[in-house]
C-alpha atoms as a PDB file:
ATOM      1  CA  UNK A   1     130.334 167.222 164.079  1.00  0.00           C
ATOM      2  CA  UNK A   2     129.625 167.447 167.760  1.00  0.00           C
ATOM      3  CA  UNK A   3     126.113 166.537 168.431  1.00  0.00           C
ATOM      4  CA  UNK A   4     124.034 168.625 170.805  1.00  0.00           C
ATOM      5  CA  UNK A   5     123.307 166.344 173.964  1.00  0.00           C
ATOM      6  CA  UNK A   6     119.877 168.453 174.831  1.00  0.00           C
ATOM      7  CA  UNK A   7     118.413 167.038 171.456  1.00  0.00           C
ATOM      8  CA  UNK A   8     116.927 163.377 171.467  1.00  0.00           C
ATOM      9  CA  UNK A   9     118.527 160.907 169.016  1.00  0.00           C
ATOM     10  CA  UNK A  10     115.807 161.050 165.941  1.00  0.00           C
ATOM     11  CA  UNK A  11     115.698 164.795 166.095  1.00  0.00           C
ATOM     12  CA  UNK A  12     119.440 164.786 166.200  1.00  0.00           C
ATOM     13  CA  UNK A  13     119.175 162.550 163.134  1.00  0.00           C
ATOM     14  CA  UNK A  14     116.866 164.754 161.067  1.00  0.00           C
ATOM     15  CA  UNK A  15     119.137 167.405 161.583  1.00  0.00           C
ATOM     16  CA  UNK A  16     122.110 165.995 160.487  1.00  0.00           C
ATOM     17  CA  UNK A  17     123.566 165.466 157.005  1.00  0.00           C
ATOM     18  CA  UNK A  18     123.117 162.324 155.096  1.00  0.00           C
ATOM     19  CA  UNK A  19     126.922 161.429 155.023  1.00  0.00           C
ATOM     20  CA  UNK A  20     129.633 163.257 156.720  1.00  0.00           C
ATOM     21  CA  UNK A  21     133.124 162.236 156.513  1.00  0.00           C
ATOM     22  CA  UNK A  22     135.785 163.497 158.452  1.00  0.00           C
ATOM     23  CA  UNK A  23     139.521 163.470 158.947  1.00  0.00           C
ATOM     24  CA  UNK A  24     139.177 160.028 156.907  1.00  0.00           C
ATOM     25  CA  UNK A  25     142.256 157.734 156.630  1.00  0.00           C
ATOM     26  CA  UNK A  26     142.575 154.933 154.786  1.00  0.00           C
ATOM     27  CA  UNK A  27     144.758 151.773 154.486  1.00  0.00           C
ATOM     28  CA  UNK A  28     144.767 148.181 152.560  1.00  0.00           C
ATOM     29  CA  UNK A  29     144.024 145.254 155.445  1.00  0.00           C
ATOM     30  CA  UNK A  30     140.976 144.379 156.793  1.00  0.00           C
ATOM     31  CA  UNK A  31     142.147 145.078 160.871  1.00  0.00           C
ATOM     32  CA  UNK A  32     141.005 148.612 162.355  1.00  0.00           C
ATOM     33  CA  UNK A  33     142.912 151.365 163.709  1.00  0.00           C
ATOM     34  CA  UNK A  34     141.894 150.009 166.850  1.00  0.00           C
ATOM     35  CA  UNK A  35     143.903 146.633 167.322  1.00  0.00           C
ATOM     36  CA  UNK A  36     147.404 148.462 165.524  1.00  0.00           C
ATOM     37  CA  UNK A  37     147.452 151.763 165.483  1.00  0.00           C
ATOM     38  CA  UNK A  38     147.513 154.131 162.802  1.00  0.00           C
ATOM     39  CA  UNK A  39     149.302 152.968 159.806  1.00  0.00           C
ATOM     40  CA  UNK A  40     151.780 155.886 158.421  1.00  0.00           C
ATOM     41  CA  UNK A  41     151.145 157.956 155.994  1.00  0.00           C
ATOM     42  CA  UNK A  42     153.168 156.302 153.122  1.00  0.00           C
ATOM     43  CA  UNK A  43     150.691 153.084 153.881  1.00  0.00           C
ATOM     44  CA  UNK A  44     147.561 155.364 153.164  1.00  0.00           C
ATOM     45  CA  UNK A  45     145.748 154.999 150.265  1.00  0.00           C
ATOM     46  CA  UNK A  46     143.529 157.903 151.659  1.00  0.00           C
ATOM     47  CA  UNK A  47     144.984 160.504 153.455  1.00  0.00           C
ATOM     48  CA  UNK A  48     142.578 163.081 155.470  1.00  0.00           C
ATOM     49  CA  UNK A  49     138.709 163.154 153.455  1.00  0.00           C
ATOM     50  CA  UNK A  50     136.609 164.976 154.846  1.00  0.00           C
ATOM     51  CA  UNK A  51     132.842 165.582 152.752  1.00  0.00           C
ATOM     52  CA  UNK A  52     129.469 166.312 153.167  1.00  0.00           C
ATOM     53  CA  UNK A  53     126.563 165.063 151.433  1.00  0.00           C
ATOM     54  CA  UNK A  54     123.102 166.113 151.928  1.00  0.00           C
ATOM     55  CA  UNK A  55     119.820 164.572 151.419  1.00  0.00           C
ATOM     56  CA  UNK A  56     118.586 164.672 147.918  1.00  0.00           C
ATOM     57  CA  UNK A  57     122.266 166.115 146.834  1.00  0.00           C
ATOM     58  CA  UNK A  58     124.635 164.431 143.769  1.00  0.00           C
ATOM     59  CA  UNK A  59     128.107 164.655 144.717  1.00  0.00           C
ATOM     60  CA  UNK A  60     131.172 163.852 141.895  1.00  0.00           C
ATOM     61  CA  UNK A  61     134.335 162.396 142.924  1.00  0.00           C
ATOM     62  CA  UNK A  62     136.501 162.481 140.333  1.00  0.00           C
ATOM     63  CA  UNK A  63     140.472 162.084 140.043  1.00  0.00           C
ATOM     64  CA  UNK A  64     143.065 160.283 138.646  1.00  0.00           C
ATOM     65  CA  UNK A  65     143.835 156.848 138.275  1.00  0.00           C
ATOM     66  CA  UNK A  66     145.442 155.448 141.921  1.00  0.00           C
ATOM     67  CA  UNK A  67     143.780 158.787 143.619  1.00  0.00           C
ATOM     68  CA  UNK A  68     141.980 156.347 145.774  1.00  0.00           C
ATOM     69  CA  UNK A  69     138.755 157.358 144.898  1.00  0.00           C
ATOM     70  CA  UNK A  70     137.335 153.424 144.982  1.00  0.00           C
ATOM     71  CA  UNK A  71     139.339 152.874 147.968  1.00  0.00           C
ATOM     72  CA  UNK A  72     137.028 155.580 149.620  1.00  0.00           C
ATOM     73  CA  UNK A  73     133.780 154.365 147.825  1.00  0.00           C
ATOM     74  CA  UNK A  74     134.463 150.293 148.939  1.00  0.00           C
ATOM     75  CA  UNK A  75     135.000 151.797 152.500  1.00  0.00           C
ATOM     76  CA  UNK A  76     131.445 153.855 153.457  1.00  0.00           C
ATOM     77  CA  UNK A  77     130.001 150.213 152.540  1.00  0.00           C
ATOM     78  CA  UNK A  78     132.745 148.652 154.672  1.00  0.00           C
ATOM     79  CA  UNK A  79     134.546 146.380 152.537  1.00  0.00           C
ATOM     80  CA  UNK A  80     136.892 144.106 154.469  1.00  0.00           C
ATOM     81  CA  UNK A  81     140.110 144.657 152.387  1.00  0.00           C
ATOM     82  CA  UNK A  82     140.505 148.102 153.603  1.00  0.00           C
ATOM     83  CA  UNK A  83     140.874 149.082 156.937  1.00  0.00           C
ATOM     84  CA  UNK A  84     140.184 152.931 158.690  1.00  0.00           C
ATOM     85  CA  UNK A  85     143.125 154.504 160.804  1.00  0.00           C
ATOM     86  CA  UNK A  86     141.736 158.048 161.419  1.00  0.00           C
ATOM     87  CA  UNK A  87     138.945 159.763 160.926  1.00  0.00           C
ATOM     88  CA  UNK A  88     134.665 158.962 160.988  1.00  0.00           C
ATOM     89  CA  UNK A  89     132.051 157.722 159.121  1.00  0.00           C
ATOM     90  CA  UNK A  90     128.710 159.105 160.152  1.00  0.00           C
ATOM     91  CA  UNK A  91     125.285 158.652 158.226  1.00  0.00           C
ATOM     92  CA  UNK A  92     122.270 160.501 159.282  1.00  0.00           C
ATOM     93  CA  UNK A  93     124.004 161.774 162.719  1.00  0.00           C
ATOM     94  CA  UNK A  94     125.062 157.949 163.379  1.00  0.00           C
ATOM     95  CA  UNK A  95     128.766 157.016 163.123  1.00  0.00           C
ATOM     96  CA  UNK A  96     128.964 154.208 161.544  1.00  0.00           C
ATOM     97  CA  UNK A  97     132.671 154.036 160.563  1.00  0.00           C
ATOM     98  CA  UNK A  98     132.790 150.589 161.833  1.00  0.00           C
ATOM     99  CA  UNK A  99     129.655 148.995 161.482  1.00  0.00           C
ATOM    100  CA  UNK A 100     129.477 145.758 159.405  1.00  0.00           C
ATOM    101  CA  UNK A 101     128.819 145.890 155.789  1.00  0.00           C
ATOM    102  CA  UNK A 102     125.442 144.041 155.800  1.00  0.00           C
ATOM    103  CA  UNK A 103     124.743 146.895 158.708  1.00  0.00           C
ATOM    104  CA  UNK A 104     125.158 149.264 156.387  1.00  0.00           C
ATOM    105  CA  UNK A 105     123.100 148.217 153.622  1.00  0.00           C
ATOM    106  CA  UNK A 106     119.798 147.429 156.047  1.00  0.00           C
ATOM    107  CA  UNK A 107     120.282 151.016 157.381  1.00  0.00           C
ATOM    108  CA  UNK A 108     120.226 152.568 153.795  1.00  0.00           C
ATOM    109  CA  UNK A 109     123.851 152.699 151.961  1.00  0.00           C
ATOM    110  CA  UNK A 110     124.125 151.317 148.298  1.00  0.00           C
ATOM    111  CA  UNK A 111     126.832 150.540 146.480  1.00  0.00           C
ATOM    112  CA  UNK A 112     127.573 150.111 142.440  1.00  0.00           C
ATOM    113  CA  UNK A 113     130.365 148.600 141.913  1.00  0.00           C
ATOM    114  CA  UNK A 114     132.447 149.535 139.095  1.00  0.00           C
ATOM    115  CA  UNK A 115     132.800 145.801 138.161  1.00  0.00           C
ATOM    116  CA  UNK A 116     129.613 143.919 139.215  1.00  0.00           C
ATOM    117  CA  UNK A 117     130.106 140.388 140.069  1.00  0.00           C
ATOM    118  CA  UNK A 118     128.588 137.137 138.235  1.00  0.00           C
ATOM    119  CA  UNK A 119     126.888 134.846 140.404  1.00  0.00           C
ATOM    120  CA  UNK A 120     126.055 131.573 138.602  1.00  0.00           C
ATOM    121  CA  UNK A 121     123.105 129.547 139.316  1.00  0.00           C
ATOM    122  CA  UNK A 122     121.134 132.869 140.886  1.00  0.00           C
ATOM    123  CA  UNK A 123     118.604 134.622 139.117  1.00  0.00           C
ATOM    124  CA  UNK A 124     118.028 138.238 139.321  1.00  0.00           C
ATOM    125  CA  UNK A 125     114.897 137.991 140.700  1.00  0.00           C
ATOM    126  CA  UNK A 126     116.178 135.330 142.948  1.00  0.00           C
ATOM    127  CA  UNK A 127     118.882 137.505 144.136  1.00  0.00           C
ATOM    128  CA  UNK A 128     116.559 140.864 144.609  1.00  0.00           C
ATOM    129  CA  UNK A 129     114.365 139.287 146.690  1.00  0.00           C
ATOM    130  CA  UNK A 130     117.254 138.077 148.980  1.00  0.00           C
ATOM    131  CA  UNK A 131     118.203 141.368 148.828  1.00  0.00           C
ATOM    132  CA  UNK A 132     115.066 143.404 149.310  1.00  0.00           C
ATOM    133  CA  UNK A 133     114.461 140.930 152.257  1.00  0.00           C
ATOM    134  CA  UNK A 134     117.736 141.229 154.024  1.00  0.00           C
ATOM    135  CA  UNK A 135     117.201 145.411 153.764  1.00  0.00           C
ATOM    136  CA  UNK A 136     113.469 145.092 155.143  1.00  0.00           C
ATOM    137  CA  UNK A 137     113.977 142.470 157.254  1.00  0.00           C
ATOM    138  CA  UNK A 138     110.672 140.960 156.263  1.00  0.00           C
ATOM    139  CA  UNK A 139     110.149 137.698 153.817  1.00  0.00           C
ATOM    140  CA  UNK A 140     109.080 139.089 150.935  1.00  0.00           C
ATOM    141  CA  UNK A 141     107.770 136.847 147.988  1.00  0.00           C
ATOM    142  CA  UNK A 142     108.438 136.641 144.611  1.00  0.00           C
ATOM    143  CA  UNK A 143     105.882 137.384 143.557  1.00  0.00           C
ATOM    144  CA  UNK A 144     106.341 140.965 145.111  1.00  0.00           C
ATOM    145  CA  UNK A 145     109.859 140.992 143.822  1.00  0.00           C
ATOM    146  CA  UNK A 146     108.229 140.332 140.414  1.00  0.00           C
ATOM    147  CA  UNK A 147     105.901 142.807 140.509  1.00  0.00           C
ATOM    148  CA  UNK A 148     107.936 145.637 141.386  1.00  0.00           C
ATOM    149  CA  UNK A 149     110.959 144.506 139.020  1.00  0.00           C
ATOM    150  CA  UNK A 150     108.331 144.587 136.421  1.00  0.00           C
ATOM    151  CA  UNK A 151     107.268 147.854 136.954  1.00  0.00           C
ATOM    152  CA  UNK A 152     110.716 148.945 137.336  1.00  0.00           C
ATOM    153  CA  UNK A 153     112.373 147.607 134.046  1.00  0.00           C
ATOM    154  CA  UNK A 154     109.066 149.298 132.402  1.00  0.00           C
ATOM    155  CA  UNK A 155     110.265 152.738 134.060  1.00  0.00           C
ATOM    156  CA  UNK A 156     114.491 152.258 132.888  1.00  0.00           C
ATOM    157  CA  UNK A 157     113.340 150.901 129.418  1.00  0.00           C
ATOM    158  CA  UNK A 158     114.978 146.363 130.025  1.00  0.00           C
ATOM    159  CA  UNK A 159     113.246 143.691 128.675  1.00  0.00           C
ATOM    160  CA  UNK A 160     111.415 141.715 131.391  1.00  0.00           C
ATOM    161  CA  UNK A 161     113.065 138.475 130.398  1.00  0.00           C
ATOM    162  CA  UNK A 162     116.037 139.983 131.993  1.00  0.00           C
ATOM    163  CA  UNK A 163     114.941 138.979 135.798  1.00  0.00           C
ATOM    164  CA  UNK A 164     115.044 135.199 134.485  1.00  0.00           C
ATOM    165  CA  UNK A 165     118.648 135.446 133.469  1.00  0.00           C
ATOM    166  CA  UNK A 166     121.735 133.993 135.780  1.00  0.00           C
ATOM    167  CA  UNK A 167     123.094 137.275 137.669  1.00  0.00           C
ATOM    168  CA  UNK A 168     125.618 138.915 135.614  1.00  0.00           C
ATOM    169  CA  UNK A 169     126.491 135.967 133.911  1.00  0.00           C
ATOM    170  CA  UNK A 170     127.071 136.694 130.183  1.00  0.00           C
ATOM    171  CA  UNK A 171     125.522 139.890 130.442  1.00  0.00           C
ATOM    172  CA  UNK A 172     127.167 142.820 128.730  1.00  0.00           C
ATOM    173  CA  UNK A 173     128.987 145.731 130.485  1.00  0.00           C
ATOM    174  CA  UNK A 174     125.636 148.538 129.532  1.00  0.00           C
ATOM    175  CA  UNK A 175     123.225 145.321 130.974  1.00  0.00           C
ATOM    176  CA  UNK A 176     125.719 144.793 134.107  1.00  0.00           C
ATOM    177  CA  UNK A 177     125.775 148.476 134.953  1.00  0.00           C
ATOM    178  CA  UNK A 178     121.807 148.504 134.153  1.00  0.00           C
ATOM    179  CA  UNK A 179     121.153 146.077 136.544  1.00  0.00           C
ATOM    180  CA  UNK A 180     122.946 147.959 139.356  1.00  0.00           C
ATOM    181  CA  UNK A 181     120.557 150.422 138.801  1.00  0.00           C
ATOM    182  CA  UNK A 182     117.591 148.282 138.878  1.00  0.00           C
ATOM    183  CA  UNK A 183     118.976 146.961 142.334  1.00  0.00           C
ATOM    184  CA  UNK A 184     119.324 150.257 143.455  1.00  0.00           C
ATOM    185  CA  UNK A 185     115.586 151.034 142.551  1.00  0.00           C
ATOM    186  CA  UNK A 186     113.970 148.569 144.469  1.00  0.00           C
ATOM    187  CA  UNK A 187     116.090 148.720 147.067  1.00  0.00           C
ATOM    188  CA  UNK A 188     115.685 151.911 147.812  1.00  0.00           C
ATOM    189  CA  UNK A 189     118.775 153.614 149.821  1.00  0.00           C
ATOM    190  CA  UNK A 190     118.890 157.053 151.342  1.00  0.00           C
ATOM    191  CA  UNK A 191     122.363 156.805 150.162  1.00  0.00           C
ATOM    192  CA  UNK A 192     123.783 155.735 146.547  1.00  0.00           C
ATOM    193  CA  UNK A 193     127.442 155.396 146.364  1.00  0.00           C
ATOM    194  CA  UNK A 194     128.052 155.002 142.242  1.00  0.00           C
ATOM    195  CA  UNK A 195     131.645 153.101 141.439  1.00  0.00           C
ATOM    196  CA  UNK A 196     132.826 154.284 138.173  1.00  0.00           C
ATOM    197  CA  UNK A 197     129.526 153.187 136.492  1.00  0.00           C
ATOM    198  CA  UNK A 198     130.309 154.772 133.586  1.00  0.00           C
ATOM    199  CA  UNK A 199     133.331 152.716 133.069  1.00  0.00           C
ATOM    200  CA  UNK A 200     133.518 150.918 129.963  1.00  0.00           C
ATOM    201  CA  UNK A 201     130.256 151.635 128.747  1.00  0.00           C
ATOM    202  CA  UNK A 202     129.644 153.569 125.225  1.00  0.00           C
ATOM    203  CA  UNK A 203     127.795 156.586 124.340  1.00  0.00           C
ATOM    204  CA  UNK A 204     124.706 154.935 124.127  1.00  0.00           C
ATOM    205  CA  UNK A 205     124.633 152.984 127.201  1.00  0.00           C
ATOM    206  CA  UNK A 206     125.848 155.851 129.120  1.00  0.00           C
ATOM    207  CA  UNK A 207     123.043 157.686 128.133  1.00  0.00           C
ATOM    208  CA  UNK A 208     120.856 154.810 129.465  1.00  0.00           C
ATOM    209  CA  UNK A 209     122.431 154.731 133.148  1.00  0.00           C
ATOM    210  CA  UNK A 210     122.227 158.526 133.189  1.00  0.00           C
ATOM    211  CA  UNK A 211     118.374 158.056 132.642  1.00  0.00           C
ATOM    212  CA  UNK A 212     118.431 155.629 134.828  1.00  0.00           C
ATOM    213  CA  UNK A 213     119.948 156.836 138.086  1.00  0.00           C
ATOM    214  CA  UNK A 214     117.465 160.525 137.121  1.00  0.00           C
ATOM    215  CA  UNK A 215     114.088 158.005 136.653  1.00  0.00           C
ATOM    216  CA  UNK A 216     115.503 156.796 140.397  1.00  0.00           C
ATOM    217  CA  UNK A 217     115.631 160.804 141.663  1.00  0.00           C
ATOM    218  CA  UNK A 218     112.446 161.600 140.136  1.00  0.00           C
ATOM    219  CA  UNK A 219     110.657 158.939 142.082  1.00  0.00           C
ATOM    220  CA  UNK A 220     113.023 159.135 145.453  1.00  0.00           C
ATOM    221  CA  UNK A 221     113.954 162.707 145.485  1.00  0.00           C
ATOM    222  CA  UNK A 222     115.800 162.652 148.838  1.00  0.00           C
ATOM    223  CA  UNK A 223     118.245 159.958 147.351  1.00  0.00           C
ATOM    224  CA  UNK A 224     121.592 161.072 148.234  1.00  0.00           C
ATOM    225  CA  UNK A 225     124.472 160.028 145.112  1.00  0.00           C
ATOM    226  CA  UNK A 226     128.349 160.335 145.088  1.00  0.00           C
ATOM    227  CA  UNK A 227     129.076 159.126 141.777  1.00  0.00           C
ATOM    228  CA  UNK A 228     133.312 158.400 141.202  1.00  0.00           C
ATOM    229  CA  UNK A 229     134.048 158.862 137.439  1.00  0.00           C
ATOM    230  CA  UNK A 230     137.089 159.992 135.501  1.00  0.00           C
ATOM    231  CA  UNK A 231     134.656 161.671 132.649  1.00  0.00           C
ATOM    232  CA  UNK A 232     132.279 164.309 132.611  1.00  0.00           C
ATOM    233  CA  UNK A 233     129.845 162.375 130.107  1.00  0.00           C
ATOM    234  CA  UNK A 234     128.282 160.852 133.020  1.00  0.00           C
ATOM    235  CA  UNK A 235     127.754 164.324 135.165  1.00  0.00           C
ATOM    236  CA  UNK A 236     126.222 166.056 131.774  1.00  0.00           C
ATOM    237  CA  UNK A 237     123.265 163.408 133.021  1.00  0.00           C
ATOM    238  CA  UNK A 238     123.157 163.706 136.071  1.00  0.00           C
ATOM    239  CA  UNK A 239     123.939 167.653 136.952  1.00  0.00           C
ATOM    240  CA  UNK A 240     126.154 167.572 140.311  1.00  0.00           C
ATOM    241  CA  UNK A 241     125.334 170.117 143.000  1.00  0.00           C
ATOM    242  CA  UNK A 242     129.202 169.633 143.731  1.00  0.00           C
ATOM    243  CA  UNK A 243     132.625 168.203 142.093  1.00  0.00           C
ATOM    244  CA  UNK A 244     135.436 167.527 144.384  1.00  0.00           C
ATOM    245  CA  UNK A 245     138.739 166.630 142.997  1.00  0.00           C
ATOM    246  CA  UNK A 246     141.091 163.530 144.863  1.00  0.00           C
ATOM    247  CA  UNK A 247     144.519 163.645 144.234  1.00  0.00           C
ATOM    248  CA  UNK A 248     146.868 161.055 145.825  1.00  0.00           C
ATOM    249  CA  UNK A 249     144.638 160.586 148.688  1.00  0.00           C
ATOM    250  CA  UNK A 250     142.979 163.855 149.408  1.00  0.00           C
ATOM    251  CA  UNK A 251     140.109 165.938 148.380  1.00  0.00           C
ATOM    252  CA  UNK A 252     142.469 168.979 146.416  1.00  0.00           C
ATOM    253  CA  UNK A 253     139.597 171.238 145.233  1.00  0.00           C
ATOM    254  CA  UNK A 254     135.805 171.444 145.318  1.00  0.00           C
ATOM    255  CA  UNK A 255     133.383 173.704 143.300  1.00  0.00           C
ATOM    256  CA  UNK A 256     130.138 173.432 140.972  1.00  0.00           C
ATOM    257  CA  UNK A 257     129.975 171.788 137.557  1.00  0.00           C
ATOM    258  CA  UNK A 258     132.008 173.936 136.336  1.00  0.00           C
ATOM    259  CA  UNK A 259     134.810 171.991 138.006  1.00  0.00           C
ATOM    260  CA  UNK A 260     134.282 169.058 136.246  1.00  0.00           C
ATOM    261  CA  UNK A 261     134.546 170.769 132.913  1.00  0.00           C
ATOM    262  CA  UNK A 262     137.989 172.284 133.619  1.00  0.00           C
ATOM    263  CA  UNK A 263     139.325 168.914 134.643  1.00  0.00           C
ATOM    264  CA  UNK A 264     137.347 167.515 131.202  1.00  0.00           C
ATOM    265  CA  UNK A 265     139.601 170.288 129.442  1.00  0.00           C
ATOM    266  CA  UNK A 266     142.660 170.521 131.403  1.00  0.00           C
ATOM    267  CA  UNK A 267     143.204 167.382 133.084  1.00  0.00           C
ATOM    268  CA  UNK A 268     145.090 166.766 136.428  1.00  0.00           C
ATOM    269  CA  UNK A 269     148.900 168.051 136.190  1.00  0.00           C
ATOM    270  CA  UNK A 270     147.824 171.339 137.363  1.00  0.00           C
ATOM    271  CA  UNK A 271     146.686 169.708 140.741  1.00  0.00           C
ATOM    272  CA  UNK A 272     149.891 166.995 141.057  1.00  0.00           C
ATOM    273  CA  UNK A 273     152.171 167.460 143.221  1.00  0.00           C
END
């Protein structure tokens, strides 16, 4: 996108998409493009992205296993163990294909990962305040943290005992993946990048997150979500406006719904190389 230079920053911000990816390359290593060069293709994990996701829009990435569909997900929230050769990174106008990963998050990114980490010794309400703090950048007390978790795990249906417990630890894989959605609740992104939530989980607690992430729309409804999932189970919740299909690196097809329910029937070979 080429911005016009007669339009002042904000309005040049309200204008733009929410996330717009182009040209996007992708390599393991934590050194930009900028210090080695670009790495060749055969060392790309992505290989040329390019995607657009407006405000208030739900965006599937689906694909086969290796496709590099994580790869791109860890990336927009700059994860160190992958490294950008070519392309950009903008959100809202603002290319931030380099920014730091705390940088991100303050600005408005989210990220659930598809294998939330335990953190011993740290509550959940201990950890969401540090959280909610560091993406405000005000103090905020726990008693506000408690407040709003409590009228949060009201709204997704968790037992309030949950904010007591150690962060992850011993929790199940429905109660790890429900507690990615609480975080993403209070804190609030324009932008919710969803890892493969619905790995793992059963029937029943992938009906849960699917309530979970629409309770979350209802009450933000400019909340942009790319969601990365194998399965359609998870997009019969959460109704994409559009599917795109990664296949050893790059975005193959895109479409409607409809997309997702061919690949549900017919799988991938028709799109391999």
């Amino acid at each position: 996108m080429v911005e016009n230079p007669t339009l002042p920053v904000d309005l040049v911000t309200m204008t733009a998409p929410l996330l717009e990816i182009e040209g996007l390359r992708i390599a393991a290593g934590g050194t930009d493009a900028g210090e080695h060069g670009e790495a060749g293709e055969h060392g790309q994990i992505v290989r040329g992205v390019d995607l657009v996701v407006g405000a208030g829009e739900v965006h599937a990435l689906m694909g086969p296993n290796g496709a590099g569909k994580s790869t791109l997900a860890a990336t927009l929230l700059g994860h160190p163990s992958y490294r950008v050769v070519a392309g950009s990174i903008r959100f809202k106008g603002e290319d931030i294909t380099h920014w730091a990963t705390d940088a991100r998050a303050k600005a408005g990114l989210f990220l659930a990962f598809q294998y939330p980490e335990t953190i011993e010794g740290v509550s959940v309400v201990q950890f969401l305040r540090q959280a909610m703090s560091a993406r405000t950048g005000q103090d905020i007390s726990v008693l506000e943290v408690r407040l709003a978790m409590t009228e949060w795990m009201d709204r997704l249906g968790m037992d309030p005992s949950f904010g007591e417990r150690y962060l992850n630890q011993g929790f199940s894989g429905g109660e790890k993946k429900r507690n990615e959605i609480l975080q993403m609740a209070m804190l609030e992104p324009e932008l919710a990048v969803l890892d493969e939530t619905d790995s793992g989980l059963d029937i029943d607690a992938l009906g849960v997150v699917g309530r979970g992430v629409r309770t979350v729309r209802e009450l933000h409804p400019t909340l942009g979500v790319l969601v990365v999932t194998h399965y359609q189970r998870l997009l019969e919740a959460l109704v994409p406006d559009r599917v795109h299909l990664l296949v050893d690196g790059r975005i193959v097809e895109s479409g409607g719904p409809e997309l997702a329910e061919k690949i549900e029937k017919d799988g991938y070979e028709s799109w391999r190389r």
